[in-house]
PDB file of N, CA and C in Angstrom:
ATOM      1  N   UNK A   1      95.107 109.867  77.320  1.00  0.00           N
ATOM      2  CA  UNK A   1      96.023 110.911  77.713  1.00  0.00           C
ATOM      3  C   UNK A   1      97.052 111.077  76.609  1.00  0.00           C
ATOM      4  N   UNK A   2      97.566 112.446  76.407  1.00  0.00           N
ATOM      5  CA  UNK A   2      98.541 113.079  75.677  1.00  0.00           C
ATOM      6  C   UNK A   2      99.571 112.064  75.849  1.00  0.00           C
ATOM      7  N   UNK A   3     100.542 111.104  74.793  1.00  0.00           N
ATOM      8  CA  UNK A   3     102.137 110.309  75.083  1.00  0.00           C
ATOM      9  C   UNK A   3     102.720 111.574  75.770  1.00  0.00           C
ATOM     10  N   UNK A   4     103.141 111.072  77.050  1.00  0.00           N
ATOM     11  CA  UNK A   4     104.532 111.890  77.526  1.00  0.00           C
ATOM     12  C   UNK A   4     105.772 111.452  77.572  1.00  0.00           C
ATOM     13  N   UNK A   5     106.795 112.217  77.414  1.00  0.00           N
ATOM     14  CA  UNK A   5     107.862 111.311  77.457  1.00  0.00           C
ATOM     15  C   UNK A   5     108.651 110.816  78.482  1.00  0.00           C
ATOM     16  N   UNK A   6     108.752 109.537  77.780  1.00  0.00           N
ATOM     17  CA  UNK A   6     109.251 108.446  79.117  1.00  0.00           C
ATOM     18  C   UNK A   6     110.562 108.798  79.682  1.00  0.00           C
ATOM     19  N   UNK A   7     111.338 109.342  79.009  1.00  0.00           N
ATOM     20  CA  UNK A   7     112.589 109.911  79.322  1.00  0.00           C
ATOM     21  C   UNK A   7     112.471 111.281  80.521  1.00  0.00           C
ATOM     22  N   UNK A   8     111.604 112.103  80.221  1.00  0.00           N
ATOM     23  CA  UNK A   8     111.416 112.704  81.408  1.00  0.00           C
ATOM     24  C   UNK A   8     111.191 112.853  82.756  1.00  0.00           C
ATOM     25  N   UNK A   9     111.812 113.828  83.985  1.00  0.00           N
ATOM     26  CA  UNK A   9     111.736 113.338  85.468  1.00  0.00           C
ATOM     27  C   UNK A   9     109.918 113.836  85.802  1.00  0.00           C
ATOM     28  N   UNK A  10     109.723 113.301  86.430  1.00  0.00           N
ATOM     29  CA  UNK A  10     107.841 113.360  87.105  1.00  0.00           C
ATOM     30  C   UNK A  10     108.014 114.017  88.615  1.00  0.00           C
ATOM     31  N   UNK A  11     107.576 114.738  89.056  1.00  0.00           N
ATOM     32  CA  UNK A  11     107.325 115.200  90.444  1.00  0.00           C
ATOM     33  C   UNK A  11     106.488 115.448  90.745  1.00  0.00           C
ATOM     34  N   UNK A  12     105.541 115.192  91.620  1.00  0.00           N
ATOM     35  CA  UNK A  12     104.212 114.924  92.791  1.00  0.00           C
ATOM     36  C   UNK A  12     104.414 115.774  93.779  1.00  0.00           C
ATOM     37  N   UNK A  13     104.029 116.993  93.813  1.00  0.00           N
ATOM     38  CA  UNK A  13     103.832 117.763  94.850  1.00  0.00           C
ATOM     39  C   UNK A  13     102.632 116.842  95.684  1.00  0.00           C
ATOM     40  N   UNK A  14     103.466 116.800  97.134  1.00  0.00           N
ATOM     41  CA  UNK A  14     102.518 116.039  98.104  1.00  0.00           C
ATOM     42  C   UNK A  14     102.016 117.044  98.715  1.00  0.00           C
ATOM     43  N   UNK A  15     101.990 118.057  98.829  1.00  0.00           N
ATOM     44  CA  UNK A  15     100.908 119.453  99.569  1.00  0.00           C
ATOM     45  C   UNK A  15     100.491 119.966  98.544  1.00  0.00           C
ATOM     46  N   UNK A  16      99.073 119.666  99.369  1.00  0.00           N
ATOM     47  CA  UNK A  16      97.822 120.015  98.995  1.00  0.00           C
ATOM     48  C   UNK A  16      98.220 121.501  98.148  1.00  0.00           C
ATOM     49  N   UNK A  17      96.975 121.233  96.687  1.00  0.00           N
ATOM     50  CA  UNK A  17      96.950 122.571  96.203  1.00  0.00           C
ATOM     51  C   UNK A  17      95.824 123.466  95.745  1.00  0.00           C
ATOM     52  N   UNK A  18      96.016 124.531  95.339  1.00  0.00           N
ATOM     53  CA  UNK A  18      94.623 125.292  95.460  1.00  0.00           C
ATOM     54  C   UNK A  18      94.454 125.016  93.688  1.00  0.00           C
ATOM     55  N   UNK A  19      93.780 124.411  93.636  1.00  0.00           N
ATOM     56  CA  UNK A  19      92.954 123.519  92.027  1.00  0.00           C
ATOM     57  C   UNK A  19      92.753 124.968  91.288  1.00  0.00           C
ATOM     58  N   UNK A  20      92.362 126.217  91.959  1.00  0.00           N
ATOM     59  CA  UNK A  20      92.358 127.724  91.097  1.00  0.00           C
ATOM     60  C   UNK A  20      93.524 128.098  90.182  1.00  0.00           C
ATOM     61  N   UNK A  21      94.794 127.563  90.467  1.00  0.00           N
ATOM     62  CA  UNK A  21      95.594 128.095  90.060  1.00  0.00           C
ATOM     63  C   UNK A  21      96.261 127.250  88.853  1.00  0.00           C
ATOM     64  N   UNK A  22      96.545 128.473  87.437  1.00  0.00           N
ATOM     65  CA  UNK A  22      96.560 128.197  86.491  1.00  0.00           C
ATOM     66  C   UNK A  22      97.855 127.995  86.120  1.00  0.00           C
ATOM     67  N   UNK A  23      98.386 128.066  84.880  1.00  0.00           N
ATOM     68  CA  UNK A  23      99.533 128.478  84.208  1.00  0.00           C
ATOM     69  C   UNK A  23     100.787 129.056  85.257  1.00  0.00           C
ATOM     70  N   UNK A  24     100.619 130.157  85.004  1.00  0.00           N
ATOM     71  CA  UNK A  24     101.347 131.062  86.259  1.00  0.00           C
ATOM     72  C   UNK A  24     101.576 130.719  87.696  1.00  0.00           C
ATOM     73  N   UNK A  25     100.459 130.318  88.217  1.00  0.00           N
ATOM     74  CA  UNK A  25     100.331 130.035  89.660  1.00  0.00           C
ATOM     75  C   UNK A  25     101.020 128.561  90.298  1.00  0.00           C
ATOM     76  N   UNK A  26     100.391 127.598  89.242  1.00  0.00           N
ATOM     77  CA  UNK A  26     101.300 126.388  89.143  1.00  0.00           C
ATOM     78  C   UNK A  26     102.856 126.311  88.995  1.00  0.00           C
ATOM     79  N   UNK A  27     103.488 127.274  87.956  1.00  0.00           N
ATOM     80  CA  UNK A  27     104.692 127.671  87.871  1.00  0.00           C
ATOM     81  C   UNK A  27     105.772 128.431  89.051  1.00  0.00           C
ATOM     82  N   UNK A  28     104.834 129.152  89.225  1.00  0.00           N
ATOM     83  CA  UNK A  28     105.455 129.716  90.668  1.00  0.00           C
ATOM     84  C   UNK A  28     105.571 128.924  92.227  1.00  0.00           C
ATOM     85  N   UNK A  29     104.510 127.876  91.911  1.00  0.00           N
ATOM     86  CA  UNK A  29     104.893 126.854  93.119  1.00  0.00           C
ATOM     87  C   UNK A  29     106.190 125.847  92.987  1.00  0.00           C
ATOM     88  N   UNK A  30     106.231 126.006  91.462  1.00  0.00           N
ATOM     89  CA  UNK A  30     107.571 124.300  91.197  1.00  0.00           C
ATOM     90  C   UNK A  30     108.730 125.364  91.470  1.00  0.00           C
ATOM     91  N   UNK A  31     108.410 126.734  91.031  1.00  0.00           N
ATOM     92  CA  UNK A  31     109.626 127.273  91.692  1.00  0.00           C
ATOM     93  C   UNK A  31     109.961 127.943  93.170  1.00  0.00           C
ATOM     94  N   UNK A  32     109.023 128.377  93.854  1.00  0.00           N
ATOM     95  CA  UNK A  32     109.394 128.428  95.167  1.00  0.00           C
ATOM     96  C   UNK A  32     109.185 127.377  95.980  1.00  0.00           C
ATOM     97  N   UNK A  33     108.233 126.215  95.982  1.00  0.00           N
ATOM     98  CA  UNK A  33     108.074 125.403  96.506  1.00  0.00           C
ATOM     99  C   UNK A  33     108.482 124.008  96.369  1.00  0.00           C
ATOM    100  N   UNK A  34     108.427 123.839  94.729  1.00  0.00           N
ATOM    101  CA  UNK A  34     109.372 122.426  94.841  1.00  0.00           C
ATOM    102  C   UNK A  34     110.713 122.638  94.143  1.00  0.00           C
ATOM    103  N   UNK A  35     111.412 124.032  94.136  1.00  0.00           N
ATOM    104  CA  UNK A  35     112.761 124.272  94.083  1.00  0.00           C
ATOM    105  C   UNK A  35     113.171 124.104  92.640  1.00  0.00           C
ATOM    106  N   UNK A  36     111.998 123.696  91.880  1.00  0.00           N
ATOM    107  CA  UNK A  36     112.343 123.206  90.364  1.00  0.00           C
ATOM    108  C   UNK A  36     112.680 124.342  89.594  1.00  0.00           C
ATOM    109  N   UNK A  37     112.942 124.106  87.879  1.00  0.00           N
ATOM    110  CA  UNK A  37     112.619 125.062  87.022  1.00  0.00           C
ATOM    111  C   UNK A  37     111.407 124.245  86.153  1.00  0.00           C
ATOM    112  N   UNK A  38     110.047 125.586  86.008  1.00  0.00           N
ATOM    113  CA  UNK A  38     109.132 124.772  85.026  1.00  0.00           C
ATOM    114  C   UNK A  38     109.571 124.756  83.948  1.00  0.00           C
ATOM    115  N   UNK A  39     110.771 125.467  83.229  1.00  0.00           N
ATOM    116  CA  UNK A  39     111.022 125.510  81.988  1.00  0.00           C
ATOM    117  C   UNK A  39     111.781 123.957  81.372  1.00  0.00           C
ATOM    118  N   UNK A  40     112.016 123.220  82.402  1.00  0.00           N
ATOM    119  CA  UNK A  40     113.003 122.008  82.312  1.00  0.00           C
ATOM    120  C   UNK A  40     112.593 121.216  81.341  1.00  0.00           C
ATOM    121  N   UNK A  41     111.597 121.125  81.373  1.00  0.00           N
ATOM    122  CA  UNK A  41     110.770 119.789  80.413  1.00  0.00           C
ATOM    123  C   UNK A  41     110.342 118.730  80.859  1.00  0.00           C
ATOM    124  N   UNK A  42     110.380 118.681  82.114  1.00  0.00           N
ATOM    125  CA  UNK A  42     110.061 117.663  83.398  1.00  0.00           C
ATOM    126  C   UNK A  42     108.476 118.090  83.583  1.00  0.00           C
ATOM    127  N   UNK A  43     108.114 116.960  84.195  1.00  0.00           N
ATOM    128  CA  UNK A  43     106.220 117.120  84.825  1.00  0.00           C
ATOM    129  C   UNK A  43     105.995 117.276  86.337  1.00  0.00           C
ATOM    130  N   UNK A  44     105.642 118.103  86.443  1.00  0.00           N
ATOM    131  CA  UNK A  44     104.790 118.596  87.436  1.00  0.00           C
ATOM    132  C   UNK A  44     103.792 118.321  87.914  1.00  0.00           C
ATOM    133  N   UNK A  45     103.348 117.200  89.036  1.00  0.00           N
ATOM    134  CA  UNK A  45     101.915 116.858  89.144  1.00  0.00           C
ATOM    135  C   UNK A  45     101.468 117.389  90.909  1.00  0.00           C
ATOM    136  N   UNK A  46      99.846 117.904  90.689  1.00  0.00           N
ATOM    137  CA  UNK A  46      99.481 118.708  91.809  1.00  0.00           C
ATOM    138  C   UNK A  46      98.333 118.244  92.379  1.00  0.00           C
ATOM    139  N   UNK A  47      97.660 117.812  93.496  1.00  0.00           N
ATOM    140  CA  UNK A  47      96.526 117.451  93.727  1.00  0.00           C
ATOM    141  C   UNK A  47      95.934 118.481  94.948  1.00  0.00           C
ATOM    142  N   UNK A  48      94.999 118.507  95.016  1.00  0.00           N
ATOM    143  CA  UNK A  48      93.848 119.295  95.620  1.00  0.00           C
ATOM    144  C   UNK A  48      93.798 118.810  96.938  1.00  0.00           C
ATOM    145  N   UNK A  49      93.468 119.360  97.867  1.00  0.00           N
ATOM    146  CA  UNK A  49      93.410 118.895  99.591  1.00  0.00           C
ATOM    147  C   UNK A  49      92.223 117.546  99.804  1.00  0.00           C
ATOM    148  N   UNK A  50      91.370 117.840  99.439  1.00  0.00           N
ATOM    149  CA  UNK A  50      90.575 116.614  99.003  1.00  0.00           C
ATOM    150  C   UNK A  50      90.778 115.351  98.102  1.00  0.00           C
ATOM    151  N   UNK A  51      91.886 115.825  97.493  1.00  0.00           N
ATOM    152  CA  UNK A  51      92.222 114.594  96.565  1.00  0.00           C
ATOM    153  C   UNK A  51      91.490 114.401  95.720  1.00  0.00           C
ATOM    154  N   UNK A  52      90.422 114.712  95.016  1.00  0.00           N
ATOM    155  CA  UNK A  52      89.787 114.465  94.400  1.00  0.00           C
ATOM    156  C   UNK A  52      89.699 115.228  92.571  1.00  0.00           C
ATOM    157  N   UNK A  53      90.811 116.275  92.904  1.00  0.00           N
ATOM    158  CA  UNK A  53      91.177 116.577  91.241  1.00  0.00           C
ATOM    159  C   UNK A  53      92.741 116.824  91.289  1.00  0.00           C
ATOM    160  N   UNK A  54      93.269 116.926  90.028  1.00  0.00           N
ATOM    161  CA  UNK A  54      94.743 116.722  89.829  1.00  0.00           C
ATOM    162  C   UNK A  54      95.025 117.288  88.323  1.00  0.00           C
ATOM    163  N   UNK A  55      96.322 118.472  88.490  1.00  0.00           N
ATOM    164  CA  UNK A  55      96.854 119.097  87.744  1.00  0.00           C
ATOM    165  C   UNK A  55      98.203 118.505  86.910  1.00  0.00           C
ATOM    166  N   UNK A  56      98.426 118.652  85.964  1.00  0.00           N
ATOM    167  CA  UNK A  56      99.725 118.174  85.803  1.00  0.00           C
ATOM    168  C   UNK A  56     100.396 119.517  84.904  1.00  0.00           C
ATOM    169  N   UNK A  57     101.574 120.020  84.912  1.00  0.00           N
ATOM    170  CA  UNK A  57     101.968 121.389  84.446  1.00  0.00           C
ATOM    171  C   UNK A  57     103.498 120.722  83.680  1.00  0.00           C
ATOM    172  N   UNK A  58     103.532 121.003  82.732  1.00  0.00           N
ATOM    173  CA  UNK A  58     104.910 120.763  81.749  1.00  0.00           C
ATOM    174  C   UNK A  58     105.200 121.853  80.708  1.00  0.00           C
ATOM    175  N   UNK A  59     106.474 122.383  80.120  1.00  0.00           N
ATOM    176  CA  UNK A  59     106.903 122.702  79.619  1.00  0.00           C
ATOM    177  C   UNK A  59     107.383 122.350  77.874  1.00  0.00           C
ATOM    178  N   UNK A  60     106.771 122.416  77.051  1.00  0.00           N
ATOM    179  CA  UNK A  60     107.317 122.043  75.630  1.00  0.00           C
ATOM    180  C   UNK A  60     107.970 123.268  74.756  1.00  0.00           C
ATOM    181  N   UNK A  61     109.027 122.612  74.132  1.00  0.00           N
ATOM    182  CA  UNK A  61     109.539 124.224  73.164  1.00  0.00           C
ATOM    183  C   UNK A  61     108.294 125.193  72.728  1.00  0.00           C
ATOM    184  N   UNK A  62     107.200 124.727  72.349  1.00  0.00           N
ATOM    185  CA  UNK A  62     106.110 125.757  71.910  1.00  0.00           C
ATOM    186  C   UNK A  62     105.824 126.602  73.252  1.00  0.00           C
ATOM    187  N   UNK A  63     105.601 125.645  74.275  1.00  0.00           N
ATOM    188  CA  UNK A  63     105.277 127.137  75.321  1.00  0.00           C
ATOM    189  C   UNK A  63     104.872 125.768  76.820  1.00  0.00           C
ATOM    190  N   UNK A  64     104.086 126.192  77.584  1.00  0.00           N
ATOM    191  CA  UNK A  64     103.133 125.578  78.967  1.00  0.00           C
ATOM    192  C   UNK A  64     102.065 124.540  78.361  1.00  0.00           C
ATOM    193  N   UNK A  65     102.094 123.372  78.683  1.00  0.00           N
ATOM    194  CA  UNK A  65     100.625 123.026  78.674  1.00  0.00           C
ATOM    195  C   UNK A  65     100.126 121.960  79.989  1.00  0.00           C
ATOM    196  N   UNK A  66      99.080 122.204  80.138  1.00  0.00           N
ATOM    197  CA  UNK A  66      98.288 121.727  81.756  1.00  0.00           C
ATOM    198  C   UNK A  66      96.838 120.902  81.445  1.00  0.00           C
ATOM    199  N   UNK A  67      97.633 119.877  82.232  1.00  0.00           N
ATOM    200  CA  UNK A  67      96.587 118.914  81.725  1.00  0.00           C
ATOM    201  C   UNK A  67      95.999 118.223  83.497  1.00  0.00           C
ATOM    202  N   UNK A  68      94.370 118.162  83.330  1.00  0.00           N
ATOM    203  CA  UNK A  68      93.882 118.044  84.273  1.00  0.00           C
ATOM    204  C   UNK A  68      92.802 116.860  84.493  1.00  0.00           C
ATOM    205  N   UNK A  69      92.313 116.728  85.720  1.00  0.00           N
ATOM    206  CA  UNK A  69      91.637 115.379  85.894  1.00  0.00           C
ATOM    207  C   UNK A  69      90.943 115.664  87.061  1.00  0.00           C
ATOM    208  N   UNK A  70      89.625 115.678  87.103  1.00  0.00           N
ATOM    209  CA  UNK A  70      88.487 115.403  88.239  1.00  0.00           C
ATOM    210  C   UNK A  70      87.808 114.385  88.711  1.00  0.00           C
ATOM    211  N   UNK A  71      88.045 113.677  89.528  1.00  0.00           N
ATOM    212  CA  UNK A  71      87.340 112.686  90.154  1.00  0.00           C
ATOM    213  C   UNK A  71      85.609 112.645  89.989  1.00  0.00           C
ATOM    214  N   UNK A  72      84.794 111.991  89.705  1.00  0.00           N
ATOM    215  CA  UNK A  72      83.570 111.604  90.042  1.00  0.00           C
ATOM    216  C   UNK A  72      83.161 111.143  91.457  1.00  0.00           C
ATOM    217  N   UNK A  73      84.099 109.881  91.353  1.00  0.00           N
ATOM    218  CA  UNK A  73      83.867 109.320  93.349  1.00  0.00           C
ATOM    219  C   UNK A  73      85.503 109.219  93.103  1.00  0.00           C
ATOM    220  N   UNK A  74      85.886 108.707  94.612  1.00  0.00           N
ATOM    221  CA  UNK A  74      86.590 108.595  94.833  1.00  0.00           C
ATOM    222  C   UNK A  74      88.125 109.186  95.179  1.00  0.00           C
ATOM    223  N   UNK A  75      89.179 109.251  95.289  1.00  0.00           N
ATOM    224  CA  UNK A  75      90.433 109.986  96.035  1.00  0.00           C
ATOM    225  C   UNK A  75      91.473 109.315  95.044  1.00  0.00           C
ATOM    226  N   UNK A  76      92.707 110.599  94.840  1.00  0.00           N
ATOM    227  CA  UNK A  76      93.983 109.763  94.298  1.00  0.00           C
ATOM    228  C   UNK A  76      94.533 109.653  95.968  1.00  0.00           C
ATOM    229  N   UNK A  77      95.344 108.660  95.615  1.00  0.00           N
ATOM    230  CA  UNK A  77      96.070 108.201  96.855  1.00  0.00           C
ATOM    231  C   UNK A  77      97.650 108.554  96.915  1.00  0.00           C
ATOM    232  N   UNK A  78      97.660 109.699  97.646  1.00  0.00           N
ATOM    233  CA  UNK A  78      98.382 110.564  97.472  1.00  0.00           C
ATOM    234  C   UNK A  78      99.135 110.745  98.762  1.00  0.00           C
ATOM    235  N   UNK A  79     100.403 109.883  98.831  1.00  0.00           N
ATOM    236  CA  UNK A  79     101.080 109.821 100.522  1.00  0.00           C
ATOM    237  C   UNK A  79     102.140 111.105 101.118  1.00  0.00           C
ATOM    238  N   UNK A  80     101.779 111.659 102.281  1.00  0.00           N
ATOM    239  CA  UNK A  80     102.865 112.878 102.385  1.00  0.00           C
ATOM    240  C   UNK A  80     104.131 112.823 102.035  1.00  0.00           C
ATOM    241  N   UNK A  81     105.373 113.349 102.597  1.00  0.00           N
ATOM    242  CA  UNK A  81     106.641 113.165 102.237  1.00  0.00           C
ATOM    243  C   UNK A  81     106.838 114.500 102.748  1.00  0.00           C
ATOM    244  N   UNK A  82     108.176 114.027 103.740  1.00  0.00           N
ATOM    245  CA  UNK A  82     108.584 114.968 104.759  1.00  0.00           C
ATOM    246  C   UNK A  82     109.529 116.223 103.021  1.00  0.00           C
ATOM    247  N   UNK A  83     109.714 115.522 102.451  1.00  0.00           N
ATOM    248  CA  UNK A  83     110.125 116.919 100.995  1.00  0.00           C
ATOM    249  C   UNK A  83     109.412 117.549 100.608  1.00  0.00           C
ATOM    250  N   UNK A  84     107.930 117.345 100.826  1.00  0.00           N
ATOM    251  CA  UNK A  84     107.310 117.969 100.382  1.00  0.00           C
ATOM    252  C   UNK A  84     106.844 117.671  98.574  1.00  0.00           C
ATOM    253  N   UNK A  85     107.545 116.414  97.647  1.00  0.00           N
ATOM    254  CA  UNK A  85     107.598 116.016  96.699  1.00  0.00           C
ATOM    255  C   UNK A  85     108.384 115.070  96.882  1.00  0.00           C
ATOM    256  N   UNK A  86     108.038 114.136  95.454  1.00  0.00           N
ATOM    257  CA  UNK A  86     108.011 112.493  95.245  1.00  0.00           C
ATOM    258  C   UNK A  86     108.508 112.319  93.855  1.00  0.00           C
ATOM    259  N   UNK A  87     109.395 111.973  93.491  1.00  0.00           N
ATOM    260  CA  UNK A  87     109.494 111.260  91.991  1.00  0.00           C
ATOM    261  C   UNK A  87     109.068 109.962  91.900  1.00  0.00           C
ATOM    262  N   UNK A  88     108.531 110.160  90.682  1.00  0.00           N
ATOM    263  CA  UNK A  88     107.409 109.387  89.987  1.00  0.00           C
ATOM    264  C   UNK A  88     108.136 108.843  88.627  1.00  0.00           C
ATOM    265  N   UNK A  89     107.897 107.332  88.260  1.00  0.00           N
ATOM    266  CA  UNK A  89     108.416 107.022  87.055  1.00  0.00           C
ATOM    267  C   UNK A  89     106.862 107.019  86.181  1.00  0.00           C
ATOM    268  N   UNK A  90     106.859 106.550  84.990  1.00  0.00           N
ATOM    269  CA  UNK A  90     105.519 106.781  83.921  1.00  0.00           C
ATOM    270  C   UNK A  90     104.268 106.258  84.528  1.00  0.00           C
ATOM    271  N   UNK A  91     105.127 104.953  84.966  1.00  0.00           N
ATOM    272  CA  UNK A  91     104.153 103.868  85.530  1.00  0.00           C
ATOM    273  C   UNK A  91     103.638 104.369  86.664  1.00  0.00           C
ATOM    274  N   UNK A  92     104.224 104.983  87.501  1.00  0.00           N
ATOM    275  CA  UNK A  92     103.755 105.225  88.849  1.00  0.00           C
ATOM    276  C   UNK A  92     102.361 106.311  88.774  1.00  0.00           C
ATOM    277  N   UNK A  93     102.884 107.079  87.569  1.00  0.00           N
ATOM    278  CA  UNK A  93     101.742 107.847  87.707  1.00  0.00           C
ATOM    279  C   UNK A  93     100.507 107.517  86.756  1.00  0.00           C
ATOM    280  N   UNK A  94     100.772 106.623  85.744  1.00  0.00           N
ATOM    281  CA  UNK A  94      99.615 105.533  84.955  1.00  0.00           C
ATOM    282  C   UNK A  94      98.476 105.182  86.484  1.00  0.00           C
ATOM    283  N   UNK A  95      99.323 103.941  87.239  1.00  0.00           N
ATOM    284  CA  UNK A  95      98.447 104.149  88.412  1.00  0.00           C
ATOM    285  C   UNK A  95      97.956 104.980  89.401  1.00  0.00           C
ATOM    286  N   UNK A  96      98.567 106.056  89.180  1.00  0.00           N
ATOM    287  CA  UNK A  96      97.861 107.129  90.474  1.00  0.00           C
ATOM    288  C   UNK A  96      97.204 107.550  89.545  1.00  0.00           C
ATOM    289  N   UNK A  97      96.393 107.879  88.382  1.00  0.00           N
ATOM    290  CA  UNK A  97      95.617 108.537  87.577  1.00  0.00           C
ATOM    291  C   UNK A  97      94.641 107.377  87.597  1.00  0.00           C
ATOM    292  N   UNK A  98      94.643 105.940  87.106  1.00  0.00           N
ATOM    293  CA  UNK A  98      93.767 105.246  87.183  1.00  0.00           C
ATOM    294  C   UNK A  98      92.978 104.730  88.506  1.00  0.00           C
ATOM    295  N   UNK A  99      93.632 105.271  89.792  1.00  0.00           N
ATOM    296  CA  UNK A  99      93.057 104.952  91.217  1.00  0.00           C
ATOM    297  C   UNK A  99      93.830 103.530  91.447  1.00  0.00           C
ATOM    298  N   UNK A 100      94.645 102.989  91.119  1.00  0.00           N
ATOM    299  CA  UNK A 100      95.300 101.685  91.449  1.00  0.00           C
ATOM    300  C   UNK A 100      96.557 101.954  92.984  1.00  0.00           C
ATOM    301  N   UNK A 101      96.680 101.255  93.864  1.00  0.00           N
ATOM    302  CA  UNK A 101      97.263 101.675  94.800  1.00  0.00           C
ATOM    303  C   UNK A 101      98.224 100.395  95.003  1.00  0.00           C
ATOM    304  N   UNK A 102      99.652 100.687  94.875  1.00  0.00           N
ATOM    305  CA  UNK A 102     100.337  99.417  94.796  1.00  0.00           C
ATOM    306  C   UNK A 102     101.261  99.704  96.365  1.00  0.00           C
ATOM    307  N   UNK A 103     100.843  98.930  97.246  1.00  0.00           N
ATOM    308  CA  UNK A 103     101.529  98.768  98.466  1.00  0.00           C
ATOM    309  C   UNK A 103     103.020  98.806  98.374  1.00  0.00           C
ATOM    310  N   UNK A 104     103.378  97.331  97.875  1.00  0.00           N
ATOM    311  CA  UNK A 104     104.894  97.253  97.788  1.00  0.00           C
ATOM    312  C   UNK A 104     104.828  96.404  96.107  1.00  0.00           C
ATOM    313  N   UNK A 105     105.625  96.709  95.260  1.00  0.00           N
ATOM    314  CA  UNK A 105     106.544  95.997  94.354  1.00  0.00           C
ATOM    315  C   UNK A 105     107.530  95.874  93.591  1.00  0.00           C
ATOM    316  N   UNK A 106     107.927  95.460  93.029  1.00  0.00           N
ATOM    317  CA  UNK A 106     108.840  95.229  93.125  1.00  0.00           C
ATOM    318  C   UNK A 106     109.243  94.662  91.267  1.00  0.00           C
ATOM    319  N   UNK A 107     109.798  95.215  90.466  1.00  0.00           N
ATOM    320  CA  UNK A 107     110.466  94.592  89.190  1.00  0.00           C
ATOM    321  C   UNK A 107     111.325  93.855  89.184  1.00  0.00           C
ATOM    322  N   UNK A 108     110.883  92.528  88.394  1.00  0.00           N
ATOM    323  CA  UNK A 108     111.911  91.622  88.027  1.00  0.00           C
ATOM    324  C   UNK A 108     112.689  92.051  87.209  1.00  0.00           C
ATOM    325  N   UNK A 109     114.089  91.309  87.007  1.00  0.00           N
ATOM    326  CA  UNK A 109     114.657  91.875  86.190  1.00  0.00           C
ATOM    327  C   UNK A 109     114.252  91.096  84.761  1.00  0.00           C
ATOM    328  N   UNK A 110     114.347  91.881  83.421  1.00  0.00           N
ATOM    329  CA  UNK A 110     114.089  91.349  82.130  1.00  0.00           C
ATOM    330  C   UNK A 110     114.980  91.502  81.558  1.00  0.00           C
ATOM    331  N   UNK A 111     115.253  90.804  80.217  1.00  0.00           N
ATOM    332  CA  UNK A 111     116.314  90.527  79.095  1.00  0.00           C
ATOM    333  C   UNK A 111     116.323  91.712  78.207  1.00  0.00           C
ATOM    334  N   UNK A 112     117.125  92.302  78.091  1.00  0.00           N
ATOM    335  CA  UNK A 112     117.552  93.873  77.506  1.00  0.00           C
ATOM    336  C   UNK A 112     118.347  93.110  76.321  1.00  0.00           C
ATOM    337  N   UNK A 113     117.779  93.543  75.031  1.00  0.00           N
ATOM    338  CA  UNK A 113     118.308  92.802  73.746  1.00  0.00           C
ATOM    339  C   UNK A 113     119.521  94.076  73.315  1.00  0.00           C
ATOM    340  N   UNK A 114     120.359  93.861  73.021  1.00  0.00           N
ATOM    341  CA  UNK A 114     121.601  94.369  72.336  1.00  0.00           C
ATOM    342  C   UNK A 114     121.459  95.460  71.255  1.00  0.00           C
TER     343      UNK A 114
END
């Protein structure tokens, strides 16, 4: 996958989406539906009612780019949310792309050098 940047916010639309919709169509959902702006520079991630393919929609100074993923077997594991969307840190979505499903955990804390 394309480096994204770690500094950026991630959002998981948890309703279901119609996998047809491109550029435009994706854009118009982060803005009527998850209240966003796509122009932010933040990621946008979308999954299909079946779960089984997944959009991701971002913004770079050059312009839109959409990057996508189809299942062979299997489901992303993808939990509702009465918002209707979820923030996601890098990691979170490393594992929802690789099919890894982490119940509960939890970070220790580590030594932050000066």
């Amino acid at each position: 996958m394309i480096g994204l940047d770690s500094q950026a916010r991630i959002w998981l639309c948890t309703e279901p989406t119609d996998m047809r919709k491109s550029f435009r169509g994706l854009s118009a959902l982060v803005r009527n539906q998850l209240k966003q702006n796509p122009l932010s520079g933040q990621y946008f991630v979308f999954v299909n009612r079946r779960k089984t393919q997944m959009k991701m929609l971002y913004f770079t100074p050059t312009g839109y780019c959409l990057w996508a993923k189809r299942l062979e077997q299997g489901q992303f594991r993808v939990r509702p949310s009465s918002s209707g969307q979820r923030a996601l840190t890098l990691t979170d979505l490393q594992l929802l792309i690789d099919g890894i499903e982490v119940q509960k955990y939890r970070q220790f804390k580590r030594f932050r050098g000066v």
